[in-house]
C-alpha atoms as a PDB file:
ATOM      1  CA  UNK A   1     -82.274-112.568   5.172  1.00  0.00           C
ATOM      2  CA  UNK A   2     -84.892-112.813   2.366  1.00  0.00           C
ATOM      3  CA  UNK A   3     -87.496-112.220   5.336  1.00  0.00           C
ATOM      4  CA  UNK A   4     -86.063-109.136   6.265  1.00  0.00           C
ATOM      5  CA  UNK A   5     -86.037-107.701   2.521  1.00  0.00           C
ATOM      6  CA  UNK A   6     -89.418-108.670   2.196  1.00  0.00           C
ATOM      7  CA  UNK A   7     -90.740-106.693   4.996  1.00  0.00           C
ATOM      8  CA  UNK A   8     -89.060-103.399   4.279  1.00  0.00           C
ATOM      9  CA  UNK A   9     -90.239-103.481   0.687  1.00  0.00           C
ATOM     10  CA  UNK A  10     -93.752-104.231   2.071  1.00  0.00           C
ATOM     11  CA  UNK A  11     -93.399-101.606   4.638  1.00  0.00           C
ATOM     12  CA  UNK A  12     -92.369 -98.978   2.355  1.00  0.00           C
ATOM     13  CA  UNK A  13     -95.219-100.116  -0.571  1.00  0.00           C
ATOM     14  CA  UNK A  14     -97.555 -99.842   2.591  1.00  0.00           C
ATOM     15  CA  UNK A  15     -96.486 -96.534   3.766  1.00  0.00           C
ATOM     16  CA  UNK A  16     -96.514 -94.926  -0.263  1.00  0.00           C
ATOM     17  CA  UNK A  17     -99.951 -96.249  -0.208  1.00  0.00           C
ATOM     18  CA  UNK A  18    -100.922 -94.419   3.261  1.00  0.00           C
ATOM     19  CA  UNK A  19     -99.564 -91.423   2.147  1.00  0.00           C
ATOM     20  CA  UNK A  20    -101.595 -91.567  -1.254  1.00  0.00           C
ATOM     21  CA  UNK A  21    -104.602 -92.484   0.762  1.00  0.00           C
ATOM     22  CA  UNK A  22    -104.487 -89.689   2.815  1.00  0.00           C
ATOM     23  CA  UNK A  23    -102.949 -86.617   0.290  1.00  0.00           C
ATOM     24  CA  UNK A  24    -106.393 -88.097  -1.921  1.00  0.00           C
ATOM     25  CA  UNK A  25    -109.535 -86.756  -0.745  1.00  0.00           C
ATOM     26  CA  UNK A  26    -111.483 -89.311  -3.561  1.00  0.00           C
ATOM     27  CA  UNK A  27    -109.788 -91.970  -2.023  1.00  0.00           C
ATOM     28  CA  UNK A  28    -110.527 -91.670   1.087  1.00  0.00           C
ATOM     29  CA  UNK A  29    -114.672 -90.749   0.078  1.00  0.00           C
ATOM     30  CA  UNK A  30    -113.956 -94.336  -1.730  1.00  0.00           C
ATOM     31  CA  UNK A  31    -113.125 -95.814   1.525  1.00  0.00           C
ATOM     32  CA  UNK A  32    -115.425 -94.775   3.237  1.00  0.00           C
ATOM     33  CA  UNK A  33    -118.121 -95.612   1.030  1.00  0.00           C
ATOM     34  CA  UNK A  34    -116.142 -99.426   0.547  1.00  0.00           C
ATOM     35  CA  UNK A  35    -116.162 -99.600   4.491  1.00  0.00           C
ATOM     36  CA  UNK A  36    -119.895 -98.505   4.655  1.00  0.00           C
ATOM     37  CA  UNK A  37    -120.872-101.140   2.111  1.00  0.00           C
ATOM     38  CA  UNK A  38    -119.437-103.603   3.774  1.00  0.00           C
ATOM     39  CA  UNK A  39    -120.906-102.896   6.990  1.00  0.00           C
ATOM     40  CA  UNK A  40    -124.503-103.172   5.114  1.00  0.00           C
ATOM     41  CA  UNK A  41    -123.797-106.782   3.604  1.00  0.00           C
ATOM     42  CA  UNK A  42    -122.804-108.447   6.919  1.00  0.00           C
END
């Protein structure tokens, strides 16, 4: 039971933090500049 709890409050924390992610237009410049620096260190 505690698995299933766990799961919806981590879906709905992950799907808030889509939908700030993608209303943002600084947060997704940020991301792309994260993804892009990572790509340059490996």
């Amino acid at each position: 039971m505690a698995y299933i709890a766990d799961t919806i409050y981590i879906f709905r924390e992950l799907t808030r933090l889509l939908y700030v992610v993608v209303t943002s237009p600084f947060a997704i410049i940020g991301s792309v500049l994260m993804l892009g620096s990572v790509t340059w260190q490996e």
